[in-house]
PDB file of N, CA and C in Angstrom:
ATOM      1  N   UNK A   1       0.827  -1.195   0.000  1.00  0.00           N
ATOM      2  CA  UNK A   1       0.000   0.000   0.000  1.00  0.00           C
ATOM      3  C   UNK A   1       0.870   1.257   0.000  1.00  0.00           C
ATOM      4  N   UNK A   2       1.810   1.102   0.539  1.00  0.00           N
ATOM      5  CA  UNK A   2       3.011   2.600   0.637  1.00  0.00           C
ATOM      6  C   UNK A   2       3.335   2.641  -0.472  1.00  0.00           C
ATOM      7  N   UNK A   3       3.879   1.655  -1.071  1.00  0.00           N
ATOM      8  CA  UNK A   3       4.555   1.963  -2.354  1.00  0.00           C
ATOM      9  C   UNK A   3       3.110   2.711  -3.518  1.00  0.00           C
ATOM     10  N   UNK A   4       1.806   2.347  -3.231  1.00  0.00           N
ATOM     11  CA  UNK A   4       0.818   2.688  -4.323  1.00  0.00           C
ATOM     12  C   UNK A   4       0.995   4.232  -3.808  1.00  0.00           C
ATOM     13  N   UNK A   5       0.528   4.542  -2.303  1.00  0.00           N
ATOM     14  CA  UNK A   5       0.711   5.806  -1.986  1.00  0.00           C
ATOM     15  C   UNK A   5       1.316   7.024  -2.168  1.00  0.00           C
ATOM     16  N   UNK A   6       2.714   6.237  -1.887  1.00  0.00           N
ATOM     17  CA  UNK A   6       3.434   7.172  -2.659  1.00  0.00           C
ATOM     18  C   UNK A   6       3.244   7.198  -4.367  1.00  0.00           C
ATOM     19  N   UNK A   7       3.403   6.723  -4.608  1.00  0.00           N
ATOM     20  CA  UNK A   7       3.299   7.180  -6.489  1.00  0.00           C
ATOM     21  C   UNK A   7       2.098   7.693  -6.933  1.00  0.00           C
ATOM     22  N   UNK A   8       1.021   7.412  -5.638  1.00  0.00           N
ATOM     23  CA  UNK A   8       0.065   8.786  -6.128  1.00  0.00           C
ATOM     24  C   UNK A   8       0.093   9.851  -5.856  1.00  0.00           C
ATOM     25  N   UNK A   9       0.758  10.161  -4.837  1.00  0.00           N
ATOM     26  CA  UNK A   9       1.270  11.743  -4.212  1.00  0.00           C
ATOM     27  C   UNK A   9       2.415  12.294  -5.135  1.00  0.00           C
ATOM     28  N   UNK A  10       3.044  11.253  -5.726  1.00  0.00           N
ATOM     29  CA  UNK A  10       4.408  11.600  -6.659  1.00  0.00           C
ATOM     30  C   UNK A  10       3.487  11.907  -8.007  1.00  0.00           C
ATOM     31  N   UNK A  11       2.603  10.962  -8.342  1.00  0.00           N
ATOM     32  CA  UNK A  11       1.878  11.733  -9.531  1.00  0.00           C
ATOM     33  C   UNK A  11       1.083  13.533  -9.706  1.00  0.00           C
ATOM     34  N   UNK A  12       0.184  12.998  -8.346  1.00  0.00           N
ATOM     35  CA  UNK A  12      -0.283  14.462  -7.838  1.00  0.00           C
ATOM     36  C   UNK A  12       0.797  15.935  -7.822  1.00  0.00           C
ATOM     37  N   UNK A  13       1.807  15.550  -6.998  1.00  0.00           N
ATOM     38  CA  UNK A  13       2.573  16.521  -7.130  1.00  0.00           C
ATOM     39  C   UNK A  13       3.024  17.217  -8.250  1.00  0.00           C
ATOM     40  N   UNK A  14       3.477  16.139  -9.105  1.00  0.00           N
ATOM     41  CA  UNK A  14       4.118  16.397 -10.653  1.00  0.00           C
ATOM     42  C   UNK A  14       3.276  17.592 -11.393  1.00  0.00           C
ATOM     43  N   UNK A  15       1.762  17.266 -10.996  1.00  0.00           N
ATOM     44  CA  UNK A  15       0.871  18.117 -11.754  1.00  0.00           C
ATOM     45  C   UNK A  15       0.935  19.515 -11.681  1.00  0.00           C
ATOM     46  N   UNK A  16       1.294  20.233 -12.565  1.00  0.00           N
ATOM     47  CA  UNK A  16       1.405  21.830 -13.354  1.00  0.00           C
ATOM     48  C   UNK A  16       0.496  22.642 -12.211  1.00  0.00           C
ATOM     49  N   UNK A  17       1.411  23.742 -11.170  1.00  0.00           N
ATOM     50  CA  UNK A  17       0.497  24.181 -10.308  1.00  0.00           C
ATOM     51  C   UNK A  17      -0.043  23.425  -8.741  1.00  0.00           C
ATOM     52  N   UNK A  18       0.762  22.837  -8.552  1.00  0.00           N
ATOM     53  CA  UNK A  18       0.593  21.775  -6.979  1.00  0.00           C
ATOM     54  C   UNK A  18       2.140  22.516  -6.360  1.00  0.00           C
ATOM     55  N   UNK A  19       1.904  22.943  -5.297  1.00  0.00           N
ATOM     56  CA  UNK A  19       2.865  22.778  -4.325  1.00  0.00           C
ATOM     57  C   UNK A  19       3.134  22.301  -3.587  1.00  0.00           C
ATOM     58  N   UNK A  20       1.889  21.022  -3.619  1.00  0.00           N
ATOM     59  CA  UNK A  20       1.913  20.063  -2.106  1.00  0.00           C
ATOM     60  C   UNK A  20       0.755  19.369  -2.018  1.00  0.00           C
ATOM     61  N   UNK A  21       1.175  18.672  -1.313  1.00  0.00           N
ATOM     62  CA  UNK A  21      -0.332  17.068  -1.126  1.00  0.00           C
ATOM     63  C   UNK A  21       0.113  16.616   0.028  1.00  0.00           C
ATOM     64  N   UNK A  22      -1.026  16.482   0.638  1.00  0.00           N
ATOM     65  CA  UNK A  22      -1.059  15.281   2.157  1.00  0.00           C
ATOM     66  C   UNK A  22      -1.896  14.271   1.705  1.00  0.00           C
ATOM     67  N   UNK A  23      -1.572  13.335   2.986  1.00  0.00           N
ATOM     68  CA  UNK A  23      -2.686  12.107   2.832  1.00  0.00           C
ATOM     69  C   UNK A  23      -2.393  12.361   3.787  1.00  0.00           C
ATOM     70  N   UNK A  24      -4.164  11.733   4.912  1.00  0.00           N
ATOM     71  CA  UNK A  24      -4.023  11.440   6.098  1.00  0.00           C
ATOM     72  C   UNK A  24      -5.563  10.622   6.583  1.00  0.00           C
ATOM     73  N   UNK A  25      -5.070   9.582   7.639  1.00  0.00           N
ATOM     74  CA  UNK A  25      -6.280   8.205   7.627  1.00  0.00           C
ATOM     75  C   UNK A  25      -7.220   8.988   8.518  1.00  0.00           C
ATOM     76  N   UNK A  26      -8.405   7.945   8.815  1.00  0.00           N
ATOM     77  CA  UNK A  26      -9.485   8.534   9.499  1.00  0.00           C
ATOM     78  C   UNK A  26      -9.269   9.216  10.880  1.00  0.00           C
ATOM     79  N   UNK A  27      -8.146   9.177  11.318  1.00  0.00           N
ATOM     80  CA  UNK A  27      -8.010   9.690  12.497  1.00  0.00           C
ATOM     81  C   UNK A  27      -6.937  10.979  12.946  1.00  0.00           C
ATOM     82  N   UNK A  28      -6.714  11.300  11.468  1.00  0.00           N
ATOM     83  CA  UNK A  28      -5.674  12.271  11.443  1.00  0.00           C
ATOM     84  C   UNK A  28      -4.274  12.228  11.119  1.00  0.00           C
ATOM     85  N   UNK A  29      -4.134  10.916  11.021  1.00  0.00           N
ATOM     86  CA  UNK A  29      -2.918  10.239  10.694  1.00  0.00           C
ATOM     87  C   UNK A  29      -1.966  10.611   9.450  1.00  0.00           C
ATOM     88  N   UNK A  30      -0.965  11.662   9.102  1.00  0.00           N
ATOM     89  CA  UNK A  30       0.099  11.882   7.823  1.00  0.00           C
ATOM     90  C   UNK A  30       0.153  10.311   7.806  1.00  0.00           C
ATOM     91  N   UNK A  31       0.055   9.923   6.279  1.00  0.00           N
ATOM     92  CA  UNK A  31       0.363   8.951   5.890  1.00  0.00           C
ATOM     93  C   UNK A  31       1.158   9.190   4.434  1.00  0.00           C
ATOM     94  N   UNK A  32       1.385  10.632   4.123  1.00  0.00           N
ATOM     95  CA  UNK A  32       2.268  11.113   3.514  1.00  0.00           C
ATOM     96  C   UNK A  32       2.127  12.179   3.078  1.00  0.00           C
ATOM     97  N   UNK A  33       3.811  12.576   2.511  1.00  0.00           N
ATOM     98  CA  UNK A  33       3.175  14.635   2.363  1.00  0.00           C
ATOM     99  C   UNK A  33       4.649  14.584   1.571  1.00  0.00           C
ATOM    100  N   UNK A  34       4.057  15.760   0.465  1.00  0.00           N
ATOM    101  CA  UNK A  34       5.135  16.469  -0.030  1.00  0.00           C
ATOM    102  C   UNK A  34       5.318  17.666  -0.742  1.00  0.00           C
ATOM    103  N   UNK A  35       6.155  18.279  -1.093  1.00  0.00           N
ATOM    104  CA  UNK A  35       6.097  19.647  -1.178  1.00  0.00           C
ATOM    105  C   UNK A  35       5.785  20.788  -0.150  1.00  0.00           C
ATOM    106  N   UNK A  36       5.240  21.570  -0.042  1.00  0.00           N
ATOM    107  CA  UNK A  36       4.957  22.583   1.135  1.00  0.00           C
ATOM    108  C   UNK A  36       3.715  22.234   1.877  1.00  0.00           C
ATOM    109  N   UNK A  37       3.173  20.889   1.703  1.00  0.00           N
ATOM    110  CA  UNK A  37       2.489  20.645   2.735  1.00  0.00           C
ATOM    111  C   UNK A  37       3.575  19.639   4.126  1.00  0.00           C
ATOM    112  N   UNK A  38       2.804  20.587   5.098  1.00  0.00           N
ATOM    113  CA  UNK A  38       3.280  20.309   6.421  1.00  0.00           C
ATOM    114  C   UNK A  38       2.609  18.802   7.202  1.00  0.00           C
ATOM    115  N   UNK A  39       3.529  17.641   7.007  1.00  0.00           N
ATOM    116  CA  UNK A  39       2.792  16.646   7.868  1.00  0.00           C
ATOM    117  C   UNK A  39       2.444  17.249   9.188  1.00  0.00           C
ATOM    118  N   UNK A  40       2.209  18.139   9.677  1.00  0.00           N
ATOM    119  CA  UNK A  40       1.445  18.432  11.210  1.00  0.00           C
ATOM    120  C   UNK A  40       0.210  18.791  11.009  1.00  0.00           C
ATOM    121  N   UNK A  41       0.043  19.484   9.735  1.00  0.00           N
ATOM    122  CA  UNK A  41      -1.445  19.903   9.324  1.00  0.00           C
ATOM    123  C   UNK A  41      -2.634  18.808   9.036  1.00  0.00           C
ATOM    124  N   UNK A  42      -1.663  17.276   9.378  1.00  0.00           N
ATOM    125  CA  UNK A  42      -2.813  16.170   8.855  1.00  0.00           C
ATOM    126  C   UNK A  42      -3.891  16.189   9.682  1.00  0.00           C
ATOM    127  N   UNK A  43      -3.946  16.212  11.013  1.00  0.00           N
ATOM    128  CA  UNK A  43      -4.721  16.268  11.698  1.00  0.00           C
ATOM    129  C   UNK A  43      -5.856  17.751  11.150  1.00  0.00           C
ATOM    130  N   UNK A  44      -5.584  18.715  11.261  1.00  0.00           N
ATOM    131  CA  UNK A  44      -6.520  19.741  10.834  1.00  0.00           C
ATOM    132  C   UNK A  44      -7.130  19.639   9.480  1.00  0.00           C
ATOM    133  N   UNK A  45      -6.536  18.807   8.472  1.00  0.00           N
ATOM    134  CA  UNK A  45      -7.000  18.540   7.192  1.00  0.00           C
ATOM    135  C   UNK A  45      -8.501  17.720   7.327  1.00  0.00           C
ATOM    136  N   UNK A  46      -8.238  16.745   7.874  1.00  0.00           N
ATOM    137  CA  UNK A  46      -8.898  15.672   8.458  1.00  0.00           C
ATOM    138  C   UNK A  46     -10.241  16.117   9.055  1.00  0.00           C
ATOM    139  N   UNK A  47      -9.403  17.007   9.599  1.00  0.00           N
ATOM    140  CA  UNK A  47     -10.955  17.237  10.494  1.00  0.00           C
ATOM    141  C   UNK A  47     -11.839  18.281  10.377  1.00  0.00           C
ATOM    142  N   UNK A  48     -11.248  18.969   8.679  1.00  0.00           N
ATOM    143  CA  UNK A  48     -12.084  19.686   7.874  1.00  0.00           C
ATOM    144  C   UNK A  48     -13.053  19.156   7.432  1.00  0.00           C
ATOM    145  N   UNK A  49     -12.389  18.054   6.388  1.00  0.00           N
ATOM    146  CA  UNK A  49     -13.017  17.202   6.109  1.00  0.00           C
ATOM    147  C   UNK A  49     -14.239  17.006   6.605  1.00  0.00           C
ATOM    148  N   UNK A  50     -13.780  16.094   7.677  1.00  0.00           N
ATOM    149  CA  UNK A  50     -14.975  15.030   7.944  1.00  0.00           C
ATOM    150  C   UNK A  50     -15.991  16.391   8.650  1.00  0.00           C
ATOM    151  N   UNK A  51     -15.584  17.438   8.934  1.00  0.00           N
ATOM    152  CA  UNK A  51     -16.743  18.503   9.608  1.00  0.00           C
ATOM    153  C   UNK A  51     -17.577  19.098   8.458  1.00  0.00           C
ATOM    154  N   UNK A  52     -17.338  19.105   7.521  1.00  0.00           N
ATOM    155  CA  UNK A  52     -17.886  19.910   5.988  1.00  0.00           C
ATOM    156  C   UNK A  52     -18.815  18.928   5.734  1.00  0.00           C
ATOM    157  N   UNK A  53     -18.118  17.125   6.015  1.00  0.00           N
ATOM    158  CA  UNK A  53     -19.152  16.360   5.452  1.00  0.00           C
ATOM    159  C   UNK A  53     -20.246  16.128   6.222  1.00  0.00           C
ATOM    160  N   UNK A  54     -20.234  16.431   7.132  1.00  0.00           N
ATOM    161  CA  UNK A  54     -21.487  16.665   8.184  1.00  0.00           C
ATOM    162  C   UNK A  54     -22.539  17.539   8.307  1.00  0.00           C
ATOM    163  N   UNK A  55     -21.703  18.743   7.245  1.00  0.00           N
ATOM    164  CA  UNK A  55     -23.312  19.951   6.851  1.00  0.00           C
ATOM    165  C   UNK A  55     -23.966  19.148   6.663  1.00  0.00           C
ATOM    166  N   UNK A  56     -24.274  18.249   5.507  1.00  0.00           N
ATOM    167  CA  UNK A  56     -25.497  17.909   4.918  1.00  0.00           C
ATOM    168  C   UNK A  56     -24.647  16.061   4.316  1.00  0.00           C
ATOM    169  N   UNK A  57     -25.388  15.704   5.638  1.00  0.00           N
ATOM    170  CA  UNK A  57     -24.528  13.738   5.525  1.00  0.00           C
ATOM    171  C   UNK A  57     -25.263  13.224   4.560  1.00  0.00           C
ATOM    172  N   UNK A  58     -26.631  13.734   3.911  1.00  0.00           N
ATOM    173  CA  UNK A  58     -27.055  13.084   2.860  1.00  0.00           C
ATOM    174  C   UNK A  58     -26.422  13.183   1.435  1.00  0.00           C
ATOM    175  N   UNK A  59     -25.094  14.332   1.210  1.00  0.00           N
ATOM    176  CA  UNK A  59     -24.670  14.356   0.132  1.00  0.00           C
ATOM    177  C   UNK A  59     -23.405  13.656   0.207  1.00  0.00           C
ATOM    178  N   UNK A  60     -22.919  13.267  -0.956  1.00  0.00           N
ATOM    179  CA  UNK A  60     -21.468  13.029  -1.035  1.00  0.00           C
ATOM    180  C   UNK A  60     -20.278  13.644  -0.138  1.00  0.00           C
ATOM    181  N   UNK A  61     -19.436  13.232   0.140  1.00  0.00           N
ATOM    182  CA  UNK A  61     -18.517  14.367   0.444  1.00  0.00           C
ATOM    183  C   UNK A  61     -17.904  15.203  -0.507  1.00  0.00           C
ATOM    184  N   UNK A  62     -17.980  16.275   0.136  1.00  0.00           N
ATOM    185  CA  UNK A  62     -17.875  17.825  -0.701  1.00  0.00           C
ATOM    186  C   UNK A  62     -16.105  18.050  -1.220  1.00  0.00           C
ATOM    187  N   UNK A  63     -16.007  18.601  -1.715  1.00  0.00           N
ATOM    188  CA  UNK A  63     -14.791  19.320  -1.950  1.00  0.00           C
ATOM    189  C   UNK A  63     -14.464  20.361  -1.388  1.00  0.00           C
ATOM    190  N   UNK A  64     -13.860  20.822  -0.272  1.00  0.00           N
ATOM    191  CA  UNK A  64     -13.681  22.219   0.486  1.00  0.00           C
ATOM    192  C   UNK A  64     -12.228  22.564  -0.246  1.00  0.00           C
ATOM    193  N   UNK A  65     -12.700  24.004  -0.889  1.00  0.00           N
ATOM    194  CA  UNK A  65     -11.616  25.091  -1.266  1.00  0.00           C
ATOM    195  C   UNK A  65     -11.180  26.380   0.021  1.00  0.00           C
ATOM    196  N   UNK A  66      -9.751  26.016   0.273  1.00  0.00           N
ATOM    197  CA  UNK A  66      -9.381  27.550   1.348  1.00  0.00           C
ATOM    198  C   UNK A  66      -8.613  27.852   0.505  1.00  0.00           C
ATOM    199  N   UNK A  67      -8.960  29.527   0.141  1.00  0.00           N
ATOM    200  CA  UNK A  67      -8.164  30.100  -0.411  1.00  0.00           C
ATOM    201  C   UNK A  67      -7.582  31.401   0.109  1.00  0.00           C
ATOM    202  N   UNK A  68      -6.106  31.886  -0.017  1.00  0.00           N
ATOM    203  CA  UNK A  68      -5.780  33.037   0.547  1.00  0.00           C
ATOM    204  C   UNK A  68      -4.592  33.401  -0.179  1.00  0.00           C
ATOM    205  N   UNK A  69      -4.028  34.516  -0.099  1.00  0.00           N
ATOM    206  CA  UNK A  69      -2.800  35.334  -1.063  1.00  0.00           C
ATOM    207  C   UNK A  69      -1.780  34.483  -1.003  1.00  0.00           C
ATOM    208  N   UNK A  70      -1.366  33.308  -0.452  1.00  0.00           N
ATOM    209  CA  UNK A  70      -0.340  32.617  -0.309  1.00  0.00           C
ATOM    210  C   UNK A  70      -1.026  31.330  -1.483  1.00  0.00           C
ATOM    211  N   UNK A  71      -1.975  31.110  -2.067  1.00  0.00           N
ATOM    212  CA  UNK A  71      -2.577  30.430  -2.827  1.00  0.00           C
ATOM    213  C   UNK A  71      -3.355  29.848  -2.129  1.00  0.00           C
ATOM    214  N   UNK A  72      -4.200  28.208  -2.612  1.00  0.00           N
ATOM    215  CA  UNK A  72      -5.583  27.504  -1.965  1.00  0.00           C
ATOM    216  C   UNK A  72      -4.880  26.387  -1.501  1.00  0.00           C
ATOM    217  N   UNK A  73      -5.766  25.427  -0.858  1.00  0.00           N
ATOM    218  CA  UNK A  73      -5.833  24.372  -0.773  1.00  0.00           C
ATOM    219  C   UNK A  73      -7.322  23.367  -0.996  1.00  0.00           C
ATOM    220  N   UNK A  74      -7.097  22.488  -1.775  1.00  0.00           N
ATOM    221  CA  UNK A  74      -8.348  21.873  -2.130  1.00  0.00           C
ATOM    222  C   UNK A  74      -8.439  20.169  -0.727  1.00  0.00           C
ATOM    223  N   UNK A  75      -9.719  20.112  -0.285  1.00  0.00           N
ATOM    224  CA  UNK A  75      -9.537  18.765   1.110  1.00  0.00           C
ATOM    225  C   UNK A  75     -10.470  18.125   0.323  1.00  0.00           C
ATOM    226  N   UNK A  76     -10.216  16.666  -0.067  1.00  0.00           N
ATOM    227  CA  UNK A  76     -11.451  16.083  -0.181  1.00  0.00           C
ATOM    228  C   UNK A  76     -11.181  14.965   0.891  1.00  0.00           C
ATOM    229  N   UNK A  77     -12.320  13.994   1.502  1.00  0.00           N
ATOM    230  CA  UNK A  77     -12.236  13.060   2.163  1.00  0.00           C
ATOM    231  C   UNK A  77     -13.159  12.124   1.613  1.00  0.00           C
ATOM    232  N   UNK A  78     -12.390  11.027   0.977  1.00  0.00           N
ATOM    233  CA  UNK A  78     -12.540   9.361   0.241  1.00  0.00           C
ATOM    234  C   UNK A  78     -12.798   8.576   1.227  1.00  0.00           C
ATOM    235  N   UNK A  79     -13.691   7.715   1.816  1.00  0.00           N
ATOM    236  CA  UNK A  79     -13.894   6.148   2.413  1.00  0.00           C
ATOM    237  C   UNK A  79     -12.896   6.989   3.607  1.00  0.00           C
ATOM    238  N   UNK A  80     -11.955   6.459   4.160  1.00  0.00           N
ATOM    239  CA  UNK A  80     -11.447   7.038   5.422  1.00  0.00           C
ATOM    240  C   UNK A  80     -10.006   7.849   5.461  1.00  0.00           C
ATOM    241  N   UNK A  81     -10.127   7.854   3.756  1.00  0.00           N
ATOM    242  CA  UNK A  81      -8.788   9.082   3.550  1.00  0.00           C
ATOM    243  C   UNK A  81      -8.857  10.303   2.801  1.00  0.00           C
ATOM    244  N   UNK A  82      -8.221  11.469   3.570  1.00  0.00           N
ATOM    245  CA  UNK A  82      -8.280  12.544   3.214  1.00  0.00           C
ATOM    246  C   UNK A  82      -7.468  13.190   2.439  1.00  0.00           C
ATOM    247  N   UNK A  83      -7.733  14.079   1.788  1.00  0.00           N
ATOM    248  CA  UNK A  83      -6.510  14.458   1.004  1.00  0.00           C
ATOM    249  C   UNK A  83      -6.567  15.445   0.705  1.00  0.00           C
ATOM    250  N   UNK A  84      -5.459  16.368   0.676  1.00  0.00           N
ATOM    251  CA  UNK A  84      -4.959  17.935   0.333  1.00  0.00           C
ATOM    252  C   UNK A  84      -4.131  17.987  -0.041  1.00  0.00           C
ATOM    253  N   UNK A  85      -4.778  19.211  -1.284  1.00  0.00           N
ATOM    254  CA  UNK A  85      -3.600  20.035  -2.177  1.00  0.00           C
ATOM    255  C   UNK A  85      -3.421  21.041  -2.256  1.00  0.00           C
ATOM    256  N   UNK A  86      -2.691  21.284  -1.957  1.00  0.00           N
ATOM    257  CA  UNK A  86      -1.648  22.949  -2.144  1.00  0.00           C
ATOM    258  C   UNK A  86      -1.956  23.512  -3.376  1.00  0.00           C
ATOM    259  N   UNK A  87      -2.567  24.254  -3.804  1.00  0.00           N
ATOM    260  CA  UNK A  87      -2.006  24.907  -5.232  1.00  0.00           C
ATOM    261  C   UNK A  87      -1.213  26.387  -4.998  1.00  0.00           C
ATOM    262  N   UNK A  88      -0.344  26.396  -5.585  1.00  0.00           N
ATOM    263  CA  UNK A  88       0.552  28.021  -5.690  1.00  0.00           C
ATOM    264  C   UNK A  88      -0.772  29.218  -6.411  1.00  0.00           C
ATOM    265  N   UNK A  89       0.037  30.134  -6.045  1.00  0.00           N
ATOM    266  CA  UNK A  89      -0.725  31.378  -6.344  1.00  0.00           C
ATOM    267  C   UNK A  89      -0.757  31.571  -7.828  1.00  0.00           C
ATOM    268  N   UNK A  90      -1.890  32.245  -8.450  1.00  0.00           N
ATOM    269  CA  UNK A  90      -1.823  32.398  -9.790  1.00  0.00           C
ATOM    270  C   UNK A  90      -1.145  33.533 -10.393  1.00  0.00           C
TER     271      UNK A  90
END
């Protein structure tokens, strides 16, 4: 499973405009990070997540965009993993 992990964070990253990607399990857990994302932020990623998906538990889980002059970050949360991306400023 590490080895798939990583080469999807290594793919993700590669992509035109990423400065960074976490993964992190249902409990907050970095299960990997690279670029200018901070493995300490797994826990707060996480628990965006799963709080956004709780507006309204009858929909899918959402896509939460934070954006600010330092650029965004996009959180989605999959089955019990979360994930964030960095994008740089435009």
């Amino acid at each position: 499973m590490e080895r798939n992990l990583d080469k999807h964070l290594d793919d993700t990253f590669r992509v035109p405009g990423v400065a960074g990607v976490i993964c992190a399990d249902e409990h907050g857990f970095c299960l990997g990070a690279k670029g200018v994302a901070n493995r300490e932020s797994s826990g707060h990623i996480a628990n965006i997540a799963d709080s956004a998906s709780k507006l309204n538990p009858s929909l899918p889980n959402p896509v939460i965009s934070i954006e600010g002059e330092g650029g965004s970050i996009l959180i989605k949360k999959e089955d019990n993993i979360t994930m964030g991306i960095y994008k740089a400023p435009n």
